[in-house]
Protein backbone atom coordinates (compact mmCIF):
# COMPACT_ATOMS: atom_id res chain seq x y z
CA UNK A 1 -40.18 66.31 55.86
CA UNK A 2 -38.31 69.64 55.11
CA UNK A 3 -34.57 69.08 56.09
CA UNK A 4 -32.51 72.67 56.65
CA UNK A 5 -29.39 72.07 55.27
CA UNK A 6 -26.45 74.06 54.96
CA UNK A 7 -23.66 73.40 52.11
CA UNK A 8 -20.53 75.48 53.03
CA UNK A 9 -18.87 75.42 49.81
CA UNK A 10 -16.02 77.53 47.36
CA UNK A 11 -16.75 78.02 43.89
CA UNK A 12 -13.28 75.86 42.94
CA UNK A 13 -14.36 72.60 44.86
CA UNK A 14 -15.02 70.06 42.58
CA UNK A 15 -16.81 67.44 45.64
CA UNK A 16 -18.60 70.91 46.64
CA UNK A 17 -20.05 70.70 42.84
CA UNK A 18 -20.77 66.76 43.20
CA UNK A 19 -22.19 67.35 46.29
CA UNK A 20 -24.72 70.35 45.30
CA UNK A 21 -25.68 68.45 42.02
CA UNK A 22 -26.60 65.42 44.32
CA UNK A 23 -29.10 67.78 46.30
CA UNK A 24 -30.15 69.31 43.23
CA UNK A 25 -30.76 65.95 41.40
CA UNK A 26 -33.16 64.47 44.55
CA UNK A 27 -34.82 67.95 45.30
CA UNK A 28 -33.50 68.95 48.42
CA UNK A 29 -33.10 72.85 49.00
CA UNK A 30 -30.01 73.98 50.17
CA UNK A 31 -28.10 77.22 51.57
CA UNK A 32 -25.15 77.61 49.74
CA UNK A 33 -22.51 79.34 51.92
CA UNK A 34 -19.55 80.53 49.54
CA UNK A 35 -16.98 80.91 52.27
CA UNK A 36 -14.20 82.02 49.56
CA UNK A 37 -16.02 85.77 50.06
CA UNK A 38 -18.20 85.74 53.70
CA UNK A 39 -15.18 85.39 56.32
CA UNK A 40 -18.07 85.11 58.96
CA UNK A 41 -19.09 82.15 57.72
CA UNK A 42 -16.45 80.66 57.13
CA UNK A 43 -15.67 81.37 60.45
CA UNK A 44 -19.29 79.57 61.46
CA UNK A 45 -18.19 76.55 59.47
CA UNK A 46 -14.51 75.88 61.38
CA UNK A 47 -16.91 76.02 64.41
CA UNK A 48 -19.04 73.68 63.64
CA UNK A 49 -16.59 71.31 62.10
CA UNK A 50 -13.37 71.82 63.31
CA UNK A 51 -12.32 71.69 59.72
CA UNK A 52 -10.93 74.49 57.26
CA UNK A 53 -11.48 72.06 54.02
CA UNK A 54 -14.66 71.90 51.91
CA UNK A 55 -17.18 70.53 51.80
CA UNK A 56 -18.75 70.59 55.03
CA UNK A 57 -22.55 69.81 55.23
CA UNK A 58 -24.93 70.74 57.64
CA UNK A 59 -27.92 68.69 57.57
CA UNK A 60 -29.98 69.26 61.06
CA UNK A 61 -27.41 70.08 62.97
CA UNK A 62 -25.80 66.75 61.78
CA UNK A 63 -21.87 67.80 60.22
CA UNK A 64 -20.48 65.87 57.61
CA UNK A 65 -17.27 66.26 56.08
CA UNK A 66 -16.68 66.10 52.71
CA UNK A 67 -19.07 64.89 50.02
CA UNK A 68 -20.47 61.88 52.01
CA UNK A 69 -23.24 60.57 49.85
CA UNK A 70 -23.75 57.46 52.10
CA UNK A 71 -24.26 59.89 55.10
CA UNK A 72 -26.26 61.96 53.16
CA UNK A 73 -28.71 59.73 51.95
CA UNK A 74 -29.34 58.58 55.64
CA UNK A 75 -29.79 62.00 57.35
CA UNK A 76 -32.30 62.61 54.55
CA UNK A 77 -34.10 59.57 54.08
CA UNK A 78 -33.33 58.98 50.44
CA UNK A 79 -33.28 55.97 49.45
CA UNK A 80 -33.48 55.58 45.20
């Protein structure tokens, strides 16, 4: 199953780095959404979150805070 997720991220954020490599590492495309330089989004991602902090993950629709690799592994069905 092909999963559309979103990782709104800054260049800076060390969990935004952990969180990318863990995509990366099981295969999972991502959008990466630099919000240091695209106000708009950044904008998009308080909306969806309520949060002005990074990490936040959009995987479906689903919002996670943070680099949530328990949460993440559920939403996407990975299980190694």
């Amino acid at each position: 199953m092909t999963h559309k997720v979103i990782v709104y991220s800054t260049p800076s954020c060390p969990w935004c780095y952990r969180a990318k490599l863990f995509l990366k590492q099981h295969g999972i495309q991502f959008e990466d959404v630099d919000v240091s330089v695209d106000r708009e989004r950044a904008m998009e991602m308080v909306e969806k979150s309520g949060q002005m902090g990074v990490p936040v993950i959009d995987v479906d629709g689903h919002i996670i805070i943070g680099f949530n690799e328990p949460k993440l592994r559920e939403l996407l069905g990975i299980t190694d």
